[in-house]
Protein backbone atom coordinates (compact mmCIF):
# COMPACT_ATOMS: atom_id res chain seq x y z
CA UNK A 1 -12.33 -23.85 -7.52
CA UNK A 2 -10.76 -21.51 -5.23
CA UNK A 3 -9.38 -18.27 -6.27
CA UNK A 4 -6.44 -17.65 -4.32
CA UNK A 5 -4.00 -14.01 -4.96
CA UNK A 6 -0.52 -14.51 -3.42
CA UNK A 7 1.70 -11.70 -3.20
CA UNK A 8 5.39 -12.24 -3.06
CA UNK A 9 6.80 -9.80 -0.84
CA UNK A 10 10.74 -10.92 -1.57
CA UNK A 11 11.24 -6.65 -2.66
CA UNK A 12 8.83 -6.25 0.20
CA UNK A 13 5.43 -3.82 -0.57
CA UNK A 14 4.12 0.15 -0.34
CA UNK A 15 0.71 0.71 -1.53
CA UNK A 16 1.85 1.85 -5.08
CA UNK A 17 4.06 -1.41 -5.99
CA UNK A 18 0.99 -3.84 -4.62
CA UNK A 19 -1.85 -1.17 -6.69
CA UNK A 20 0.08 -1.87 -9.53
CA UNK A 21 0.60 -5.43 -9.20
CA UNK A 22 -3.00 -5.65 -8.59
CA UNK A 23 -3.38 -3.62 -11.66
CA UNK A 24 -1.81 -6.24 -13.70
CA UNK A 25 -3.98 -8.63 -13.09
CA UNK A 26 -7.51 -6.68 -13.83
CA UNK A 27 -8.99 -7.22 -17.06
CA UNK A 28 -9.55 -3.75 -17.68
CA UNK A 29 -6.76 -1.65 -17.00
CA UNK A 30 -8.34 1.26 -18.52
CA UNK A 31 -11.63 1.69 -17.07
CA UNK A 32 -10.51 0.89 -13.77
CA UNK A 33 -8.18 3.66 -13.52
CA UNK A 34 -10.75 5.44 -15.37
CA UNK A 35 -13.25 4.98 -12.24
CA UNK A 36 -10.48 5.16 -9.39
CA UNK A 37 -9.98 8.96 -11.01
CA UNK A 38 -13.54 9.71 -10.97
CA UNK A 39 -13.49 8.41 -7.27
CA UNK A 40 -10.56 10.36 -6.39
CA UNK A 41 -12.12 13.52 -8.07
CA UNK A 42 -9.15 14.98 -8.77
CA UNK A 43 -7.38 15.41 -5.39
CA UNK A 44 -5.22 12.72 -6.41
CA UNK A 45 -4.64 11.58 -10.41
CA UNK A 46 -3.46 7.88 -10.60
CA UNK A 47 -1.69 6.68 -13.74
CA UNK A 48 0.29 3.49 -14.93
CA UNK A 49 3.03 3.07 -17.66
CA UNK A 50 5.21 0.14 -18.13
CA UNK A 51 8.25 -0.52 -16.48
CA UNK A 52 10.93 -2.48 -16.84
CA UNK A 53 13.69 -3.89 -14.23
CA UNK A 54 16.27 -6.34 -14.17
CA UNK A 55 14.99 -7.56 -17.08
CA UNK A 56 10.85 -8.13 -16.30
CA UNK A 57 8.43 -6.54 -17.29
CA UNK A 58 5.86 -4.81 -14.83
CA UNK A 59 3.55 -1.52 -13.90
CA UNK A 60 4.80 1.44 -12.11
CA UNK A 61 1.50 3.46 -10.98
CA UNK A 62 2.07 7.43 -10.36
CA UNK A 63 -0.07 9.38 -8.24
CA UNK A 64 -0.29 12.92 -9.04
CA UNK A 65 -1.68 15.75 -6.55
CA UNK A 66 -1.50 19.31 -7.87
CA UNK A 67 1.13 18.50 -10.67
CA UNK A 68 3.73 16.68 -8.28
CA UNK A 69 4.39 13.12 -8.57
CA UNK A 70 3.90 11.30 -5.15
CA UNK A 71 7.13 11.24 -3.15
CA UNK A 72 8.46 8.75 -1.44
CA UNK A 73 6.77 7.37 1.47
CA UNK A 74 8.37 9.21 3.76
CA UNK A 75 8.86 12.36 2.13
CA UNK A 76 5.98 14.31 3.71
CA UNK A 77 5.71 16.78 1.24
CA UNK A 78 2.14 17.16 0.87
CA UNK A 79 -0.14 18.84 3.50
CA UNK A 80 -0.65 16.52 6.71
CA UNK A 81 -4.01 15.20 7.37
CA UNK A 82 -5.97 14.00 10.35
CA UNK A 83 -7.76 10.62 10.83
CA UNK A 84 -11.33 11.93 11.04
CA UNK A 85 -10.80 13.76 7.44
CA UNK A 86 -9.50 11.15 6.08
CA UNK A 87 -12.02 8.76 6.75
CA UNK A 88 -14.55 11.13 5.72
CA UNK A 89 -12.76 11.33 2.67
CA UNK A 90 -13.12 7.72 2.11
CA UNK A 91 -16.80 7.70 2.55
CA UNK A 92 -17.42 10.16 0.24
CA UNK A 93 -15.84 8.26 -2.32
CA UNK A 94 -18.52 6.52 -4.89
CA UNK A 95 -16.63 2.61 -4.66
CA UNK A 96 -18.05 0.41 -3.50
CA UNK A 97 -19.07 -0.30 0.08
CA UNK A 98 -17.24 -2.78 0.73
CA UNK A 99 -14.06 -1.67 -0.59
CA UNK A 100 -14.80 1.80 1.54
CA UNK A 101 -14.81 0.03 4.85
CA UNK A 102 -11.70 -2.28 3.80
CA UNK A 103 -10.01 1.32 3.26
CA UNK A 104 -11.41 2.55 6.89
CA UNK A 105 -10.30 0.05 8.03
CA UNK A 106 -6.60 0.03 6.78
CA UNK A 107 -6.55 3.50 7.87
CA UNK A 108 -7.91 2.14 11.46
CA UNK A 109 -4.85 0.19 11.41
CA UNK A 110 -1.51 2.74 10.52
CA UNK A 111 -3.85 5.79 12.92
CA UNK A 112 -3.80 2.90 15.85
CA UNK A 113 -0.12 2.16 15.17
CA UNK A 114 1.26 5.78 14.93
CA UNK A 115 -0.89 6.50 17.79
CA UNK A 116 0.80 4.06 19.70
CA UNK A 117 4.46 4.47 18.79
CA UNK A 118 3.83 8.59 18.97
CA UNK A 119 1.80 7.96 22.71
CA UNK A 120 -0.44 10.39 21.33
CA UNK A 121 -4.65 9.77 21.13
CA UNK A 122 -5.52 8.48 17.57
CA UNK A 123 -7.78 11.49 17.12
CA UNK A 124 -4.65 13.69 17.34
CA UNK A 125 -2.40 11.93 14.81
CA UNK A 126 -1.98 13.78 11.67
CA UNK A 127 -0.48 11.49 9.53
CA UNK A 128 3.07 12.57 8.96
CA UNK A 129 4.00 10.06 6.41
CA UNK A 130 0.71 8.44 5.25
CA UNK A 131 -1.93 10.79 5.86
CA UNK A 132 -1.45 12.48 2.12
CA UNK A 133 -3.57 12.11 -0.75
CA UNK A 134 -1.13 10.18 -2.45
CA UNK A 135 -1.52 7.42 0.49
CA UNK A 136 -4.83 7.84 0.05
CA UNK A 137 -4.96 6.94 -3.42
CA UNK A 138 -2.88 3.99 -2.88
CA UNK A 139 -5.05 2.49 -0.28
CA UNK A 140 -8.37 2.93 -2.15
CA UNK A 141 -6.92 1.70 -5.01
CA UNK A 142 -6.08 -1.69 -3.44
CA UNK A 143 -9.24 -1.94 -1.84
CA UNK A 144 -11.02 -1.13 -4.70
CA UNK A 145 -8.92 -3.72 -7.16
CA UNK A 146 -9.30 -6.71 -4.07
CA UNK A 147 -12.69 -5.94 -4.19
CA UNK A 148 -13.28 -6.67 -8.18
CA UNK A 149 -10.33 -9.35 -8.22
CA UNK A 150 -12.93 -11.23 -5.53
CA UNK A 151 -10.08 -13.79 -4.52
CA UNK A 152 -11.38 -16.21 -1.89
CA UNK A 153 -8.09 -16.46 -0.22
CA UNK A 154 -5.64 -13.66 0.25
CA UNK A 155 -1.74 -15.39 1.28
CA UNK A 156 1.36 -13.44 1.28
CA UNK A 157 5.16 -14.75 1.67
CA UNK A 158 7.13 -13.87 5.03
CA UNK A 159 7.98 -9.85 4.09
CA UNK A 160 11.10 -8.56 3.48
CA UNK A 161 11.92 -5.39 5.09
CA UNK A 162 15.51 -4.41 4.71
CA UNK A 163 17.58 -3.00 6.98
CA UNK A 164 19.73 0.02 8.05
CA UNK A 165 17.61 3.48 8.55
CA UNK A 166 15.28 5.78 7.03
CA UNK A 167 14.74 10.22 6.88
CA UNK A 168 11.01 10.72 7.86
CA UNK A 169 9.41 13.59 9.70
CA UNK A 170 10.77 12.35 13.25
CA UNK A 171 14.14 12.23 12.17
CA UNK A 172 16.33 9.18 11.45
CA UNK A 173 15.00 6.01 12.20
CA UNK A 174 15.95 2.28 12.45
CA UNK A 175 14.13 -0.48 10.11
CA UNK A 176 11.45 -1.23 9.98
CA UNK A 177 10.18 1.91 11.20
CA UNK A 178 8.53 1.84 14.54
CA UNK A 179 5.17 1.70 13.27
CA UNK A 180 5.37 -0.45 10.59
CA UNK A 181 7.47 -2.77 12.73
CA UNK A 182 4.46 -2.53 15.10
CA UNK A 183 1.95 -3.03 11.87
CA UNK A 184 3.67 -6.35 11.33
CA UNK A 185 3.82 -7.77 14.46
CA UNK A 186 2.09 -11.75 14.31
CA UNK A 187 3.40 -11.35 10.34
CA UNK A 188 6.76 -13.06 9.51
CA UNK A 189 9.53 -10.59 8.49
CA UNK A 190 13.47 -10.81 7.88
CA UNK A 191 15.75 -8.06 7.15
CA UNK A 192 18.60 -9.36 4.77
CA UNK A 193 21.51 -7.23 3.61
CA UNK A 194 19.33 -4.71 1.59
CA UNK A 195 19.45 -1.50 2.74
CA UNK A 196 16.43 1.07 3.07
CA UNK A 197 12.96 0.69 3.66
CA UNK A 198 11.30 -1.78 1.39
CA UNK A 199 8.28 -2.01 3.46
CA UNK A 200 6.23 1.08 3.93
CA UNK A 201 3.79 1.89 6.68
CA UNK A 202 0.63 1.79 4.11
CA UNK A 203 2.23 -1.61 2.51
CA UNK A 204 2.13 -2.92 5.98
CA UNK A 205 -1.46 -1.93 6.44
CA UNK A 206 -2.73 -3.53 3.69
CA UNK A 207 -0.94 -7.17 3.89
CA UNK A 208 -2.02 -7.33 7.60
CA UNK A 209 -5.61 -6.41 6.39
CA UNK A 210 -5.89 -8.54 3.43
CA UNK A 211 -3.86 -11.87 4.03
CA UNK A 212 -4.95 -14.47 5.97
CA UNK A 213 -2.31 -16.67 5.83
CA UNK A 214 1.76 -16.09 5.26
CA UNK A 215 4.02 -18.45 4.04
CA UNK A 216 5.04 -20.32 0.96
CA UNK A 217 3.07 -20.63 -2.19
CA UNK A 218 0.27 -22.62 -1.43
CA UNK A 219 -0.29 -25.58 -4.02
CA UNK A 220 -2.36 -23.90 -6.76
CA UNK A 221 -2.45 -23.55 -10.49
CA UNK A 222 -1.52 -20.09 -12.07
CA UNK A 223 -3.33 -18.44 -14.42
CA UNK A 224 -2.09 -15.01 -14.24
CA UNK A 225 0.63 -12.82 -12.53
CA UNK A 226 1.22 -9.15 -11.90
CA UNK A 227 4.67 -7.54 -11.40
CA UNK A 228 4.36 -3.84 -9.45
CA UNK A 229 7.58 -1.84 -9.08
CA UNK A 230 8.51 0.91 -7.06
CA UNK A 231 10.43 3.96 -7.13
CA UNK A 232 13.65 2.71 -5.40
CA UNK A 233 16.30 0.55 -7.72
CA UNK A 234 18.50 -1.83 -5.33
């Protein structure tokens, strides 16, 4: 039969709420993280604690890059970093090859995007937002839990992405940022009356990567489920 993963994007998605999602669903928790750390070699330490909202039960993941927990997506704290490095830095990492080039790839994707929206050559975009190690650990982290999941179809619902504005580097913009608004064109989106940013560049990235298909569920039996949160509470 065919293994489908649907991701219900009603709170939307960043990299760290679909990783741990993801996460939910492996059937070793331990040992994966165990590996994605030994990938990362400590530029970025990833852990995952339970966390509970409204109610449900679910993951939270933490990255952790020289004793600071990741911020949020737009926060720009940690040092900014240009394509070419990054993508170096990707394939140095010891995952496998094919979830390297899906994580080149998703990096192809937000550089070509912020390129665009900035007018500026992709080689010259040093990712303001999404170019940190904490990004990066998202990202490969996804890639590398797709790859061992081995779905045959990847299907998302229409994505939620709030409304109102958001701080980043640039200033004050509107949402869905510029380039994640750009990152989701051909997807179906809505805003709603949630405010803030509930879909990040890197979350954008990864659904227009990975899905094939958006919509409703698709007829299928369940056999397991994975609930990721984030660090926002609405």
């Amino acid at each position: 039969p065919l293994k489908i993963l649907y991701f219900d994007c009603a709170m939307s998605a960043a990299g760290d709420m679909l990783m741990a999602a993801l996460l939910e669903l492996h059937p070793a928790k331990e040992d994966f993280l165990a590996r994605l750390n030994a990938a990362l070699a400590g530029k970025a330490v990833v852990s995952a604690s339970p966390d509970v909202r409204r109610g449900i039960c679910g993951t939270h993941v933490s990255v952790v890059i020289d004793g600071e927990e990741e911020g949020d997506a737009h926060g720009g704290r940690h040092r900014h970093t240009g394509v070419k490095e990054l993508l170096s830095l990707i394939d140095g990492i010891p995952a496998d090859e094919k979830a390297r080039a899906d994580a080149r790839a998703v990096y192809s994707l937000i550089a070509d995007a912020e390129s665009r929206v900035h007018g500026a050559p992709m080689e010259n975009i040093h990712f303001h937002e999404l170019g940190s190690l904490d990004a990066l650990a998202d990202v490969v982290g996804v890639c590398m839990l797709i790859n061992e999941l081995a779905p045959g179809l990847i299907a998302a619902s229409p994505v939620h992405v709030g409304c109102g504005t958001v701080n980043c580097a640039h200033g004050v913009l509107p949402v869905p940022a510029p380039a994640t608004e750009l990152l989701l064109r051909g997807v179906p989106i809505y805003g709603g009356e949630t405010e803030g940013e509930l879909c990040t560049p890197t979350g954008a990235a990864l659904l227009k990567h990975f899905c094939a298909r958006f919509g409703a569920i698709p007829a299928m039996r369940v056999t397991a489920a994975g609930y990721g949160t984030g660090r926002k509470d609405f």
